[in-house]
Protein backbone atom coordinates (compact mmCIF):
# COMPACT_ATOMS: atom_id res chain seq x y z
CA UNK A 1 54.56 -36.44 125.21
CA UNK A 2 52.03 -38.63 123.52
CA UNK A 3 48.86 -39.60 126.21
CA UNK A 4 48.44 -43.35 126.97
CA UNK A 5 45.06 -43.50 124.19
CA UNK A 6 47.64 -42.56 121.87
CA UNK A 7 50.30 -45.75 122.68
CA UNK A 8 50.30 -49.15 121.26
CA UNK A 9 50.64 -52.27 123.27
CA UNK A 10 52.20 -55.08 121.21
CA UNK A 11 53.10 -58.49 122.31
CA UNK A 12 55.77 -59.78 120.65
CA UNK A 13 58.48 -62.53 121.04
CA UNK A 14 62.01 -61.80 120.76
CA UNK A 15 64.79 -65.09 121.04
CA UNK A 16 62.35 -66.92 123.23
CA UNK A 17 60.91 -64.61 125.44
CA UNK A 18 57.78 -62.04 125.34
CA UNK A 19 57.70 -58.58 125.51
CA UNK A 20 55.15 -55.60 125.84
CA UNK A 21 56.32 -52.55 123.68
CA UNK A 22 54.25 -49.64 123.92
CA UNK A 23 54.85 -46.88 121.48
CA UNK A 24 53.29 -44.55 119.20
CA UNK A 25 54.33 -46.63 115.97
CA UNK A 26 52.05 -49.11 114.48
CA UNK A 27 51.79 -53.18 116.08
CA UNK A 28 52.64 -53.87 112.23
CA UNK A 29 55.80 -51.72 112.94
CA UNK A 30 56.50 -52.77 116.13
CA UNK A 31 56.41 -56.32 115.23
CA UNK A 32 58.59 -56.31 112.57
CA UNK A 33 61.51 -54.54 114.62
CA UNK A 34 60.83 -57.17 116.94
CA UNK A 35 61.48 -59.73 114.26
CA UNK A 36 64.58 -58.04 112.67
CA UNK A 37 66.28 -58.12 116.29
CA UNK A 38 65.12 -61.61 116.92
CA UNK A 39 66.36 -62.48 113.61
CA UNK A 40 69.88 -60.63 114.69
CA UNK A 41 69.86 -62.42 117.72
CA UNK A 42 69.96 -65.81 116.35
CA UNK A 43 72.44 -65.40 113.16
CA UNK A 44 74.93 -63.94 116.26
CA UNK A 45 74.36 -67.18 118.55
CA UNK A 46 74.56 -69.02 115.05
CA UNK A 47 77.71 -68.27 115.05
CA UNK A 48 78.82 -68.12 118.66
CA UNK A 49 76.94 -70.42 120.93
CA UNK A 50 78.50 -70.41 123.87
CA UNK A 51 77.02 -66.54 124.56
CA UNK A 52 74.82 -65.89 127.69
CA UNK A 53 72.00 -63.70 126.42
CA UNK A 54 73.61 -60.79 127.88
CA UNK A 55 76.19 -60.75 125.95
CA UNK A 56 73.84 -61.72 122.92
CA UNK A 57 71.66 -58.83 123.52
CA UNK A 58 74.41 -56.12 123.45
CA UNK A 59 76.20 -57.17 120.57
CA UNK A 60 73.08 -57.28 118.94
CA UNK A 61 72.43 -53.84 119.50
CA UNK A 62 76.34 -53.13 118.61
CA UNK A 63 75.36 -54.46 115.12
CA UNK A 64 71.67 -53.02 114.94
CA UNK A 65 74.08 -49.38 115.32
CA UNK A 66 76.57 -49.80 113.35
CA UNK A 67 74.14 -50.42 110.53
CA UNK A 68 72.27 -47.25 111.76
CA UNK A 69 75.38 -45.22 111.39
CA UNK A 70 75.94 -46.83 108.11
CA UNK A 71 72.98 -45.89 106.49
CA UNK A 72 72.35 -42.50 108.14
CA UNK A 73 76.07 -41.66 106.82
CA UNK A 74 74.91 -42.88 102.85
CA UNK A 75 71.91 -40.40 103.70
CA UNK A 76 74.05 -37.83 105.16
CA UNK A 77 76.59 -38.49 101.31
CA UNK A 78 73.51 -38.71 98.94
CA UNK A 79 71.37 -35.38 100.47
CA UNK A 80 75.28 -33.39 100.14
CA UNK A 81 75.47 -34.87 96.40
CA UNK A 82 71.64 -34.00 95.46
CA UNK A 83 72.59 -30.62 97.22
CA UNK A 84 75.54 -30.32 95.16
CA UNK A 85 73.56 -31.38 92.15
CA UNK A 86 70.59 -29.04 92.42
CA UNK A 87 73.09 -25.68 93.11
């Protein structure tokens, strides 16, 4: 577990509101997750309005891991096929 000298504090603003994430990646980092789920947040109400944050917020995350699973499955197809490739 990383001590508290080793933790970043970043303010950042996500669909109107601030937040304090602390973690051990970079402000540069942090910020820029912050603005990819802010930017999320707002092409969902874009389209839909009449959503209470709530409801914003989880299908927000709903998309933010189905695009994980996505991608980690092309990694998971491309490391098999470089496998295949280099036996």
């Amino acid at each position: 577990m990383l001590s508290d000298t080793q933790k970043n504090r970043t303010s950042v603003d996500i669909y109107g509101q601030q937040y304090i994430i602390i973690g051990a990646e970079s402000p540069s980092h942090i910020r820029l997750v912050a603005s990819m789920v802010d930017d999320k947040m707002r092409e969902i109400s874009s389209k839909n309005s009449t959503l209470d944050s709530s409801k914003l917020a989880v299908l927000t995350a709903v998309n933010a891991v189905n695009d994980y699973i996505k991608v980690k499955d092309r990694l998971e197809r491309l490391e098999n096929e470089l496998k295949r490739v280099k036996d």
